[in-house]
N, C-alpha and C. Protein backbone atom coordinates (compact mmCIF):
# COMPACT_ATOMS: atom_id res chain seq x y z
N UNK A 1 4.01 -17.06 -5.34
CA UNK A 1 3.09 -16.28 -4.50
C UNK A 1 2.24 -15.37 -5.38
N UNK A 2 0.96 -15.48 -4.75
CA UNK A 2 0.60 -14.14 -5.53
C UNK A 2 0.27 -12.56 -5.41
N UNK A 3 0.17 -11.85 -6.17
CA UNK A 3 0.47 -9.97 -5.83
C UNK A 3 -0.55 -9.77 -4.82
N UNK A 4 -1.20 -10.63 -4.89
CA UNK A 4 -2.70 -9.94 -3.72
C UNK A 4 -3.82 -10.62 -3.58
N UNK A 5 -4.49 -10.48 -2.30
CA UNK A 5 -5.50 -11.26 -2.26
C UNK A 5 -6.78 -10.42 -1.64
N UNK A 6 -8.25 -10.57 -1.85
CA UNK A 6 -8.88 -9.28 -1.36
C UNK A 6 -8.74 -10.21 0.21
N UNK A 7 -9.92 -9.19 1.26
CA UNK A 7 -10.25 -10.06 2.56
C UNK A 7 -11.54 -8.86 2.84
N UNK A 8 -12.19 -9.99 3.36
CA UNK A 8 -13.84 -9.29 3.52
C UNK A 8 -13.56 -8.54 4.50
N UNK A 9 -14.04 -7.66 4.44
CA UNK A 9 -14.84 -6.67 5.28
C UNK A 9 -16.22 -5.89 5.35
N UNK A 10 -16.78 -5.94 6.52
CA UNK A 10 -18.32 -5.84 6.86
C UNK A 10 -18.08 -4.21 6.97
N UNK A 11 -16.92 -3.64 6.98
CA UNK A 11 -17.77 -2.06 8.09
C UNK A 11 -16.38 -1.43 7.91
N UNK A 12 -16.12 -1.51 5.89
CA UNK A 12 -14.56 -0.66 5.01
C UNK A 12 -15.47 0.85 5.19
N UNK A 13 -16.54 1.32 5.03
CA UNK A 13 -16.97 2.64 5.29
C UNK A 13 -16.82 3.11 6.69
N UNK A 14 -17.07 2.37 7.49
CA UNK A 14 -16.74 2.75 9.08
C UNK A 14 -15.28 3.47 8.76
N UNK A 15 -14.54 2.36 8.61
CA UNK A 15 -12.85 2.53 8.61
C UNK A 15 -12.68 3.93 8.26
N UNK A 16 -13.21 3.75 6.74
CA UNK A 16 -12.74 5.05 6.26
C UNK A 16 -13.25 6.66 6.85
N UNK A 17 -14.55 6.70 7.18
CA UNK A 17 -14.53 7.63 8.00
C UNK A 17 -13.60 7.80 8.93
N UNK A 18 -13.90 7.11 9.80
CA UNK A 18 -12.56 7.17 10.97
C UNK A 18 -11.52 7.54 11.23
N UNK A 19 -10.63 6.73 9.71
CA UNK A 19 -9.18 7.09 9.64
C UNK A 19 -9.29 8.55 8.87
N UNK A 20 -10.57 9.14 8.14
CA UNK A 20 -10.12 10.46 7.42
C UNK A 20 -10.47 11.79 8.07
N UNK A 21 -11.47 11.28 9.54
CA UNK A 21 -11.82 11.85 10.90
C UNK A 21 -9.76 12.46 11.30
N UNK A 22 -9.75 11.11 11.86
CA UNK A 22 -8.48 11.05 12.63
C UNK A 22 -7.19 11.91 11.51
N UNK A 23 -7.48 11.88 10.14
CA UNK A 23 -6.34 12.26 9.29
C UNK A 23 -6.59 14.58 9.41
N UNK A 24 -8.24 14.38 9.24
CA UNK A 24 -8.22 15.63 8.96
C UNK A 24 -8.47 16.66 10.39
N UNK A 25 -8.34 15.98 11.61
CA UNK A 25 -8.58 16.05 12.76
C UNK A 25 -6.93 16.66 13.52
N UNK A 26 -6.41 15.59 13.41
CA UNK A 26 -5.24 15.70 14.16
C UNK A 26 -3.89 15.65 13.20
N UNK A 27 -3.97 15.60 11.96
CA UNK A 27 -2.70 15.57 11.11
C UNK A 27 -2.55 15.93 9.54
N UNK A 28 -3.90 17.08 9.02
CA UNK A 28 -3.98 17.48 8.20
C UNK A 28 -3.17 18.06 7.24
N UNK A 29 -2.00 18.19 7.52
CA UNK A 29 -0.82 18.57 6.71
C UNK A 29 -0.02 17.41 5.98
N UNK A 30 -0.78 16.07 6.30
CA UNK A 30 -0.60 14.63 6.08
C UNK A 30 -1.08 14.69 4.15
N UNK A 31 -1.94 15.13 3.90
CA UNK A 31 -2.61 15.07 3.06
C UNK A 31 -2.09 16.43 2.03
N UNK A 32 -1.42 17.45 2.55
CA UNK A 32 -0.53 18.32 1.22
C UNK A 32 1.51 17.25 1.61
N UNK A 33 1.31 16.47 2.20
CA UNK A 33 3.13 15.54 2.27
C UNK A 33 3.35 15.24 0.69
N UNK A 34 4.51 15.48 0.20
CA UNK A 34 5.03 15.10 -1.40
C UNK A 34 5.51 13.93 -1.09
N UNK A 35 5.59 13.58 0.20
CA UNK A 35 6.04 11.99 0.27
C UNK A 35 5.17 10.85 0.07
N UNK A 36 5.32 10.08 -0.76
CA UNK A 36 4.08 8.74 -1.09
C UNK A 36 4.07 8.24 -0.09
N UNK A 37 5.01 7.90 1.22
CA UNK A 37 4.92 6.80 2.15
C UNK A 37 4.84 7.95 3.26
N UNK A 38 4.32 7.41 4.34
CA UNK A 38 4.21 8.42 5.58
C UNK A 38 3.76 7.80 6.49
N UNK A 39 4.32 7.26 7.20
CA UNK A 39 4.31 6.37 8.68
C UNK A 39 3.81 7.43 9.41
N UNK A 40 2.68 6.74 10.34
CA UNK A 40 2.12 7.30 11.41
C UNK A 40 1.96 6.73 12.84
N UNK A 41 1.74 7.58 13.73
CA UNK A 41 1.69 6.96 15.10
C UNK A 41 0.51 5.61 15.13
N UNK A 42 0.94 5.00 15.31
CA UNK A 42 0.29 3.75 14.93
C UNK A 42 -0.88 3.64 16.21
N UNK A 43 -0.44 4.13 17.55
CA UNK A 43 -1.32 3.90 18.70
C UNK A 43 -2.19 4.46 18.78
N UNK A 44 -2.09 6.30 18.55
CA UNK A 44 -2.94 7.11 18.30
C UNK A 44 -3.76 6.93 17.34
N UNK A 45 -3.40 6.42 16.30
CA UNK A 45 -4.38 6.22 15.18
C UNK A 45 -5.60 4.85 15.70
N UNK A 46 -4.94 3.50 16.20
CA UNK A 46 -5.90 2.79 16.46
C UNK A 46 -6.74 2.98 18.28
N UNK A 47 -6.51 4.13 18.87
CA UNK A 47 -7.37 4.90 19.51
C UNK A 47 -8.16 5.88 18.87
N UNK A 48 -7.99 5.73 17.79
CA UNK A 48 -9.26 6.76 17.40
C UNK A 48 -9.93 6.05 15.74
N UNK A 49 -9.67 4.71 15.89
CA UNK A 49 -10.24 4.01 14.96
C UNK A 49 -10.57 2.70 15.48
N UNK A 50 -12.31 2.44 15.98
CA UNK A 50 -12.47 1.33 16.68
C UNK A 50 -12.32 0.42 15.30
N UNK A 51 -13.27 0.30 14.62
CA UNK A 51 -13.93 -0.32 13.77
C UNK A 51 -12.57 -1.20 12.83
N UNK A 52 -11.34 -0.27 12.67
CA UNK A 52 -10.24 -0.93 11.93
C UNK A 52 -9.82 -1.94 12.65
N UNK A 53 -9.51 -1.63 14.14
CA UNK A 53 -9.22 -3.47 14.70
C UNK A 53 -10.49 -3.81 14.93
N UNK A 54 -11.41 -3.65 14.43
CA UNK A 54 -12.36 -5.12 14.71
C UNK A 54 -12.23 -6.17 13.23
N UNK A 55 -11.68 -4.51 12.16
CA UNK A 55 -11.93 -5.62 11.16
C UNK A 55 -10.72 -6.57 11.21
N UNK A 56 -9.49 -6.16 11.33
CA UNK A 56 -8.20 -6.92 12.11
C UNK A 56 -8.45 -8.02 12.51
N UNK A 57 -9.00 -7.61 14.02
CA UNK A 57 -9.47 -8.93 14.71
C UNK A 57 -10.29 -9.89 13.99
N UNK A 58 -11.34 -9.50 13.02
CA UNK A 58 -11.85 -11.01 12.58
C UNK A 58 -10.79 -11.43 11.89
N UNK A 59 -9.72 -11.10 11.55
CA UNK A 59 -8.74 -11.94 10.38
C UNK A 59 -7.96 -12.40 11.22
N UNK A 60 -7.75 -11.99 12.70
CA UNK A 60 -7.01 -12.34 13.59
C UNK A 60 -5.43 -12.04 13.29
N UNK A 61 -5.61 -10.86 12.99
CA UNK A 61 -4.01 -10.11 12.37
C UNK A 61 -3.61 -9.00 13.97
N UNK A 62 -2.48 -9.47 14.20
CA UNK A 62 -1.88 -8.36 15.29
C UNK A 62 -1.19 -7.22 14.45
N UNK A 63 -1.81 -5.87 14.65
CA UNK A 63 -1.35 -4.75 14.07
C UNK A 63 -0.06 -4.32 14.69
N UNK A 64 1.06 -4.17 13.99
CA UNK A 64 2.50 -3.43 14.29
C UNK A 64 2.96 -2.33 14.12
N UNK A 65 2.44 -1.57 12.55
CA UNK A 65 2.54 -0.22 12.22
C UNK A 65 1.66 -0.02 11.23
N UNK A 66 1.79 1.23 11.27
CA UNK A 66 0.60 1.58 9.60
C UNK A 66 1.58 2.45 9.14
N UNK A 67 0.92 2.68 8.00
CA UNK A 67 1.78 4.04 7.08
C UNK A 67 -0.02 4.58 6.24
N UNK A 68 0.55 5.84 5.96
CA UNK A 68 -0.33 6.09 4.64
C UNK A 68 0.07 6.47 3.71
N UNK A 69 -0.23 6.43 2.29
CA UNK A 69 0.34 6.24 0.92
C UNK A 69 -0.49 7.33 0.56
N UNK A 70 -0.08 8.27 -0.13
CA UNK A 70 -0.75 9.55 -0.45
C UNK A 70 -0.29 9.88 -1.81
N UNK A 71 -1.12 9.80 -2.45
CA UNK A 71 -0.93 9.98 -3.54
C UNK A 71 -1.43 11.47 -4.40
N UNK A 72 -0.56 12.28 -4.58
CA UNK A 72 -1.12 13.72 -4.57
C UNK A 72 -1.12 14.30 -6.43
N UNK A 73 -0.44 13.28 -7.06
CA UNK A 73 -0.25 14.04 -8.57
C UNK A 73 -0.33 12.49 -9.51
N UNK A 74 -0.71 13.15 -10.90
CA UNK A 74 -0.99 12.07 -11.80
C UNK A 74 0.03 11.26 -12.57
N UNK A 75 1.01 11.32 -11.72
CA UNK A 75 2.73 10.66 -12.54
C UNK A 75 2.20 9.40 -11.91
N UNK A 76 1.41 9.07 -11.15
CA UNK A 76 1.17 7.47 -10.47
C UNK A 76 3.13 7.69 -9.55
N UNK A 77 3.21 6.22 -9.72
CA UNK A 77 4.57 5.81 -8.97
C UNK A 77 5.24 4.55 -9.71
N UNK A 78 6.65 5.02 -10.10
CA UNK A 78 7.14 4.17 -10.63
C UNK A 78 7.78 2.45 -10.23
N UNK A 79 7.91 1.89 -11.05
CA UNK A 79 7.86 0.46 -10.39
C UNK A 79 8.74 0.01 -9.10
N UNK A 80 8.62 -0.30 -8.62
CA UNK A 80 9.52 -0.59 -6.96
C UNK A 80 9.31 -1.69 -6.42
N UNK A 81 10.23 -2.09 -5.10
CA UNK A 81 9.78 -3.33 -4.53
C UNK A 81 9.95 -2.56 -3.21
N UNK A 82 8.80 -2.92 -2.40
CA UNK A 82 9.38 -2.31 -1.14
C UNK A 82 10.36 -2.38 -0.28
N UNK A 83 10.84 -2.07 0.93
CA UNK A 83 11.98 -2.42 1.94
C UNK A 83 11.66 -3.57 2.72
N UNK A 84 12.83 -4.14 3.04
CA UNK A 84 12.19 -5.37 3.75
C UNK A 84 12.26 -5.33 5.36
N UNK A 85 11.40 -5.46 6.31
CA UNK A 85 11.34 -7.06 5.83
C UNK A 85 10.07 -7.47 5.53
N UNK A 86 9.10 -6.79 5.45
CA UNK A 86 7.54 -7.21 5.31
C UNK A 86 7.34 -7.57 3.87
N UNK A 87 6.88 -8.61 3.94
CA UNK A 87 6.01 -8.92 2.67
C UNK A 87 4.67 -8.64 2.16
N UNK A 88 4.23 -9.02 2.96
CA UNK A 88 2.60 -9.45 3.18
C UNK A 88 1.72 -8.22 3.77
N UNK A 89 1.45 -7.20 3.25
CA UNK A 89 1.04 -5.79 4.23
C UNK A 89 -0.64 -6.31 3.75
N UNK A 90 -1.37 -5.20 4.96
CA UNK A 90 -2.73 -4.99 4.49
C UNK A 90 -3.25 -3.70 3.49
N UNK A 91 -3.24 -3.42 2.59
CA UNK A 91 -3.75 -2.25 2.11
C UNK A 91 -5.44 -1.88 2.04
N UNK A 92 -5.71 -0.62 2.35
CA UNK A 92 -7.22 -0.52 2.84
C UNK A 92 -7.25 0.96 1.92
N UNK A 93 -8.33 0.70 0.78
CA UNK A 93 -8.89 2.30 0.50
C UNK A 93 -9.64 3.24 1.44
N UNK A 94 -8.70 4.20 1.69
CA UNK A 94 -9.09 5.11 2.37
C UNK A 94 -10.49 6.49 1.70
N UNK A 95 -9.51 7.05 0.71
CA UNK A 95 -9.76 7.82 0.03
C UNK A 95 -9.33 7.88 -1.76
N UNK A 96 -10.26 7.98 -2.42
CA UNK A 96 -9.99 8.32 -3.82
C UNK A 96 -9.36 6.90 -4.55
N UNK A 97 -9.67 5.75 -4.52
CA UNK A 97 -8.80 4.95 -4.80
C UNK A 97 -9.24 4.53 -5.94
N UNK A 98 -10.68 4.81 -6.18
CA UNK A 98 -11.13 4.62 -7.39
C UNK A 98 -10.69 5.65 -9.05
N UNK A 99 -10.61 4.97 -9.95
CA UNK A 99 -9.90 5.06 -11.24
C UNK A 99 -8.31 4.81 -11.08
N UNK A 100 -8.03 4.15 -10.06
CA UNK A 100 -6.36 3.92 -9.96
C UNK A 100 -6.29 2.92 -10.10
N UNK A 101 -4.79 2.37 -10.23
CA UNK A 101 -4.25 0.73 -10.71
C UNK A 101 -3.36 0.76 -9.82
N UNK A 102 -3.07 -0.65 -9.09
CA UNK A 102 -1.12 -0.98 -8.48
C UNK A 102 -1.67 -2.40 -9.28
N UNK A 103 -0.76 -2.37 -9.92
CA UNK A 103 0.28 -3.29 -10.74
C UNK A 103 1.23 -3.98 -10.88
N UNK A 104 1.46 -4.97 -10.98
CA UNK A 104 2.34 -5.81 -10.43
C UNK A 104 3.20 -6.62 -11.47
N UNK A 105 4.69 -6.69 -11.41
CA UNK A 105 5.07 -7.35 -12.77
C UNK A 105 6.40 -8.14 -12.25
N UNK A 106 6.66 -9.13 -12.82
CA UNK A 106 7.81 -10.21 -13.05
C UNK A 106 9.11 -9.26 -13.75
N UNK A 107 9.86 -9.10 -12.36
CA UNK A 107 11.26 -8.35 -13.33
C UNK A 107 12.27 -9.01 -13.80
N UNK A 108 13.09 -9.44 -15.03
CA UNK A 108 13.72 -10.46 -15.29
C UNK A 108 14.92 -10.10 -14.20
N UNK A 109 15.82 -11.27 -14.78
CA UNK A 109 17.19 -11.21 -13.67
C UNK A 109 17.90 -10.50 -14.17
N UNK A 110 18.12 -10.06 -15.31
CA UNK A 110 19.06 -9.36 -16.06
C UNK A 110 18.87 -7.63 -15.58
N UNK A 111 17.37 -7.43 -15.37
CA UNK A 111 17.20 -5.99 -15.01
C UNK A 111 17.31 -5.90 -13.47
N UNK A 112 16.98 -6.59 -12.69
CA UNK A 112 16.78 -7.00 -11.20
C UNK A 112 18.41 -7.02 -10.80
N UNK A 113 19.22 -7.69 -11.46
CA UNK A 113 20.63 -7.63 -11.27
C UNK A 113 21.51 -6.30 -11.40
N UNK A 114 21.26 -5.73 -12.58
CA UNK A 114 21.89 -4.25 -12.83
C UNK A 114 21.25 -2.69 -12.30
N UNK A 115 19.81 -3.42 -11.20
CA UNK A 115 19.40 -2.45 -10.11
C UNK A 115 19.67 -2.22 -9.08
N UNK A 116 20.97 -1.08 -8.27
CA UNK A 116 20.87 -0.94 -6.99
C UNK A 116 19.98 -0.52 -5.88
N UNK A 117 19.96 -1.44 -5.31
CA UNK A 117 19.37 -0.84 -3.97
C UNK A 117 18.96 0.60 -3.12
N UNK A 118 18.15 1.23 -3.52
CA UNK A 118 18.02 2.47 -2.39
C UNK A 118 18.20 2.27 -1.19
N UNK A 119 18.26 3.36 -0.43
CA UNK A 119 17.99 3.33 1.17
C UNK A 119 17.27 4.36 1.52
N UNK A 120 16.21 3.71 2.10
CA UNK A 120 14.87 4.54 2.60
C UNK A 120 15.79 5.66 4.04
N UNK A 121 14.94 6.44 4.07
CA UNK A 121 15.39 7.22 4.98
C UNK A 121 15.14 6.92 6.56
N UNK A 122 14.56 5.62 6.52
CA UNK A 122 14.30 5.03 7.76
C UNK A 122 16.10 3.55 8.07
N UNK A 123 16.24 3.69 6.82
CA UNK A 123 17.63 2.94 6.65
C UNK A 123 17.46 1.55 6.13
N UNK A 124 16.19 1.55 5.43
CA UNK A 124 15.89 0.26 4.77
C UNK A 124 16.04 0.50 3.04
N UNK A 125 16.79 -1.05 2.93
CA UNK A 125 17.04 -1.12 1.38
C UNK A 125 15.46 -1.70 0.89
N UNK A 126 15.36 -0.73 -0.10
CA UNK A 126 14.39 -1.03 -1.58
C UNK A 126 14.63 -1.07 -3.36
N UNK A 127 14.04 -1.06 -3.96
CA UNK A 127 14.00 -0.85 -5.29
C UNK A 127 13.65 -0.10 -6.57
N UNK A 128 14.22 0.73 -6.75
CA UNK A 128 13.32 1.79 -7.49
C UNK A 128 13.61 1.07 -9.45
N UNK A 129 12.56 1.04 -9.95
CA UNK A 129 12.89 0.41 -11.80
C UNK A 129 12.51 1.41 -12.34
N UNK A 130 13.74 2.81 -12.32
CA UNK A 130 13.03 3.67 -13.50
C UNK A 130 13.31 3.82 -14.79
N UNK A 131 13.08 4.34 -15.54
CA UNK A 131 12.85 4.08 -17.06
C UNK A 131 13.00 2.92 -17.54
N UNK A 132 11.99 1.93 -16.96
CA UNK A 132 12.17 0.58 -17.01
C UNK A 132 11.36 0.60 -18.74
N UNK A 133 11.58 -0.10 -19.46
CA UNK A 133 10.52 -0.73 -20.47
C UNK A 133 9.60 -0.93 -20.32
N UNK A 134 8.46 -1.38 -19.96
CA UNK A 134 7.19 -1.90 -19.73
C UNK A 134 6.79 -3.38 -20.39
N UNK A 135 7.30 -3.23 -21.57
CA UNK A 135 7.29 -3.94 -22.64
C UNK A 135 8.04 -4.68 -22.49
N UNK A 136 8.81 -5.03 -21.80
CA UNK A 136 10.04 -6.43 -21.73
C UNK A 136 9.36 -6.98 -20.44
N UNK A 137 8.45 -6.85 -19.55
CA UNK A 137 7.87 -7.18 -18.61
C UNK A 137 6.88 -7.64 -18.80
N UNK A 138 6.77 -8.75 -17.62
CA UNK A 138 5.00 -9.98 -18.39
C UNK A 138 4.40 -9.08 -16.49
N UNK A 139 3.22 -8.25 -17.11
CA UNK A 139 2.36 -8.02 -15.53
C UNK A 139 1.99 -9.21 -15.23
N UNK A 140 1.77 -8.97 -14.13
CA UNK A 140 1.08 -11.03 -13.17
C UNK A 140 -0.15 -10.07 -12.36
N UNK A 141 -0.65 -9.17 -12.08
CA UNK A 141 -1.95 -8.70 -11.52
C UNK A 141 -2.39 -7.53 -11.45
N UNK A 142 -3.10 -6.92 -11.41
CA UNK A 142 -4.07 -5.80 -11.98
C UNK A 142 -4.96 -5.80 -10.85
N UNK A 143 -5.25 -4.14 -10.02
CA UNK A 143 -6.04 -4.36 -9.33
C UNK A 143 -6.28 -2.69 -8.97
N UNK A 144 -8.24 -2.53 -8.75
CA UNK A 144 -8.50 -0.92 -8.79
C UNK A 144 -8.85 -1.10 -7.04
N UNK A 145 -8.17 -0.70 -6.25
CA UNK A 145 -8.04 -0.72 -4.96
C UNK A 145 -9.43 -0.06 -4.00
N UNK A 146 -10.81 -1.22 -4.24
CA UNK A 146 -11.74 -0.51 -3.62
C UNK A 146 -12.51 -1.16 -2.46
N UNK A 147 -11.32 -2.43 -1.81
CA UNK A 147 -11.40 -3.25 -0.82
C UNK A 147 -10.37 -3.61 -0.21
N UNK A 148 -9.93 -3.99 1.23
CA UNK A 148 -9.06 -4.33 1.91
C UNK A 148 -8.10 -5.46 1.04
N UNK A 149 -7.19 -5.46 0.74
CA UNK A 149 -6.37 -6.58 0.05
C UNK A 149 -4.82 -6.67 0.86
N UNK A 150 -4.47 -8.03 1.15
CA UNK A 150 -3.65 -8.17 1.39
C UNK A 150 -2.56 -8.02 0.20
N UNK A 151 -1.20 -7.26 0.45
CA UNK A 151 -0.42 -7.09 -0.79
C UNK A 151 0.80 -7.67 -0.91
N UNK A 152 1.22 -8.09 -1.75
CA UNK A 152 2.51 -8.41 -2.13
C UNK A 152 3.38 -7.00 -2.40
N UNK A 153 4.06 -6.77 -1.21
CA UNK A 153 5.24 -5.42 -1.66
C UNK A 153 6.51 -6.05 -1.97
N UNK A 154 6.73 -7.44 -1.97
CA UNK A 154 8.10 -7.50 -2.32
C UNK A 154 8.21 -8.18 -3.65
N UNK A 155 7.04 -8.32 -4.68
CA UNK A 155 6.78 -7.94 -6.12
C UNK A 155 6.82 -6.60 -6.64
N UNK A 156 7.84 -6.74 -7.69
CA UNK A 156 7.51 -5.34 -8.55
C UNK A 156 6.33 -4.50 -8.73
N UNK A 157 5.96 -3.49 -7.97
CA UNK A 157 4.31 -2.87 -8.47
C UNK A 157 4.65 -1.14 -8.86
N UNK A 158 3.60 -0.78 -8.76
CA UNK A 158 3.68 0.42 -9.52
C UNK A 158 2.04 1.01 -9.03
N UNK A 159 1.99 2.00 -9.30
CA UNK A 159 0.25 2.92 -9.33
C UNK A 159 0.05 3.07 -10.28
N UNK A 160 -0.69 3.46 -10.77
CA UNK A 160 -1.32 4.45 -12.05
C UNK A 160 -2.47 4.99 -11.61
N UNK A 161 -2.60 6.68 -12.22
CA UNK A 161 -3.38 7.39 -11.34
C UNK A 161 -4.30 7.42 -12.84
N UNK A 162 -5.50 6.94 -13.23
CA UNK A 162 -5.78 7.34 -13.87
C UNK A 162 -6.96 9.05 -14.49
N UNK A 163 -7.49 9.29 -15.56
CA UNK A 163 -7.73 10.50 -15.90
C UNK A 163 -8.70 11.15 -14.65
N UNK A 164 -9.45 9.73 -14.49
CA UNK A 164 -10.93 10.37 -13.79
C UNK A 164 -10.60 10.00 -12.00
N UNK A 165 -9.22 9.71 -11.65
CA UNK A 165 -8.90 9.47 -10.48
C UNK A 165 -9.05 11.18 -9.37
N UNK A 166 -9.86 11.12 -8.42
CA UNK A 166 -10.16 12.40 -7.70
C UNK A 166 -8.83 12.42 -6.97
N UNK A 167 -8.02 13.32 -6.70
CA UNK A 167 -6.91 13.12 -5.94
C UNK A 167 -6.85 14.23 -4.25
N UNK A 168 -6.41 14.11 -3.34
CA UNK A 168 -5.46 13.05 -3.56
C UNK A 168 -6.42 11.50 -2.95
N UNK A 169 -5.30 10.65 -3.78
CA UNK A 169 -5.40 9.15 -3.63
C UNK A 169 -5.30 8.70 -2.03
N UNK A 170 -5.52 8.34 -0.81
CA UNK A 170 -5.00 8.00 0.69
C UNK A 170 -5.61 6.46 0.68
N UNK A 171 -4.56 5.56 0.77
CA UNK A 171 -4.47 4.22 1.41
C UNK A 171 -4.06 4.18 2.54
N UNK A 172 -4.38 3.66 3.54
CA UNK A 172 -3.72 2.51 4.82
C UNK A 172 -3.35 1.77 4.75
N UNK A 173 -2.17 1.94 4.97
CA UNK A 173 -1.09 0.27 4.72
C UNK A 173 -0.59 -0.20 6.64
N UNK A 174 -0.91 -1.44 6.64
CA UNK A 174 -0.84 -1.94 8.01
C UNK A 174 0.42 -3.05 7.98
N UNK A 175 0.97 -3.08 9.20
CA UNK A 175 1.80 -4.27 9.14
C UNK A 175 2.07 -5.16 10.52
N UNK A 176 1.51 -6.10 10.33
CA UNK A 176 1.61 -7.36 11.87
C UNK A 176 2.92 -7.67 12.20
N UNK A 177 2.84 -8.07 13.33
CA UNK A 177 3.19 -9.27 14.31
C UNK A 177 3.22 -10.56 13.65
N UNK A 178 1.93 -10.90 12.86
CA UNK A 178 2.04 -12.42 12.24
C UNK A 178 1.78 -11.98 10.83
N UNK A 179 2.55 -11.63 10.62
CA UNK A 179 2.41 -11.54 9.04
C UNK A 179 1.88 -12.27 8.00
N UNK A 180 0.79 -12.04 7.36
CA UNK A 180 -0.35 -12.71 6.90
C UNK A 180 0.10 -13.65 5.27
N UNK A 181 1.18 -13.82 5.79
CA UNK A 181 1.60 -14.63 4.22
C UNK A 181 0.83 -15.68 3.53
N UNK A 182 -0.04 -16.53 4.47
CA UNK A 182 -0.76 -17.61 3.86
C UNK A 182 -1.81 -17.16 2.98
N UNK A 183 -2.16 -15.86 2.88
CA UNK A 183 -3.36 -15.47 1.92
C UNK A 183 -2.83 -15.23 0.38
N UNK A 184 -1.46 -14.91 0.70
CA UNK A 184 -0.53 -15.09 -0.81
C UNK A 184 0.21 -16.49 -1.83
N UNK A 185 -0.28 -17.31 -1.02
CA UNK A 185 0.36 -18.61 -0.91
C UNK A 185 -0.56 -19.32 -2.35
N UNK A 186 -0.01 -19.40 -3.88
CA UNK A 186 -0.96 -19.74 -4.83
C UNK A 186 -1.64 -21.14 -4.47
């Protein structure tokens, strides 16, 4: 499979107004959270964001939840695999996404084996690789997040915030009903 795939969109500036309307409107304390992941009311949000299900609807993706990824300091985020069961999420630059990297890398079995499992505080197992090497790892994709891309979260990735990155960083991460796996499919 591969880490990601982009998907067009006619009207990613609509979105982003919208969702940073709706962020600095009704949940502004969203944006000082030390938490990278932050699930939001998913209904309220797509009542006050036409334009995000239209772009949905042309891909013909049924929306299930969103989160937003907030990225507030320059440590980036260390390598992880997300919780399961989603694979296949939508990620959408919201805000600041430019001078940043998610990164994606092949973890051997030897390190993948002697990593336990976290548990998210929602009660889902994930992966955290810290003080991983870098260097014993082959990356498989590289990408500066300034279009809708479908993502591979259950590949090893990582952020990097780089020097000239404005912070904070805010993505939309979406997740279906039909989970869009065929756009990852090499």
């Amino acid at each position: 499979m591969k880490p990601y795939h982009p998907l067009e969109c006619n009207n990613l500036s609509d979105i982003q107004s919208q969702v940073m309307n709706w962020i600095t409107t009704n949940h502004p304390s969203i944006l000082e959270s030390d938490s990278l992941w932050n699930k939001v009311n998913t209904v309220d949000l797509v009542r006050n964001t036409p334009s995000l299900i239209e772009f949905l609807r042309s891909h013909d993706l049924k929306l299930r939840e969103t989160a937003l990824t907030i990225q507030r300091t320059r440590l980036g985020t260390d390598l992880h695999i997300d919780e399961l069961p989603v694979t296949a999420k939508v990620n959408i630059p919201i805000h600041n996404t430019r001078h940043s990297l998610n990164r994606w890398y092949n973890v051997p079995e030897d390190i993948l084996s002697k990593t336990e499992p976290s548990v998210s505080e929602f009660g889902k197992k994930f992966y955290w690789f810290e003080d991983v090497d870098y260097s014993k790892l082959e990356m498989i994709g590289e990408l500066e997040l300034l279009e809708p891309v479908v993502f591979n979260s259950h590949m090893a990735h990582n952020i990097i915030i780089g020097d000239q990155c404005v912070l904070p960083r805010v993505v939309l991460t979406c997740m279906f009903f039909n989970e869009p796996l065929h756009y990852l499919r090499s």
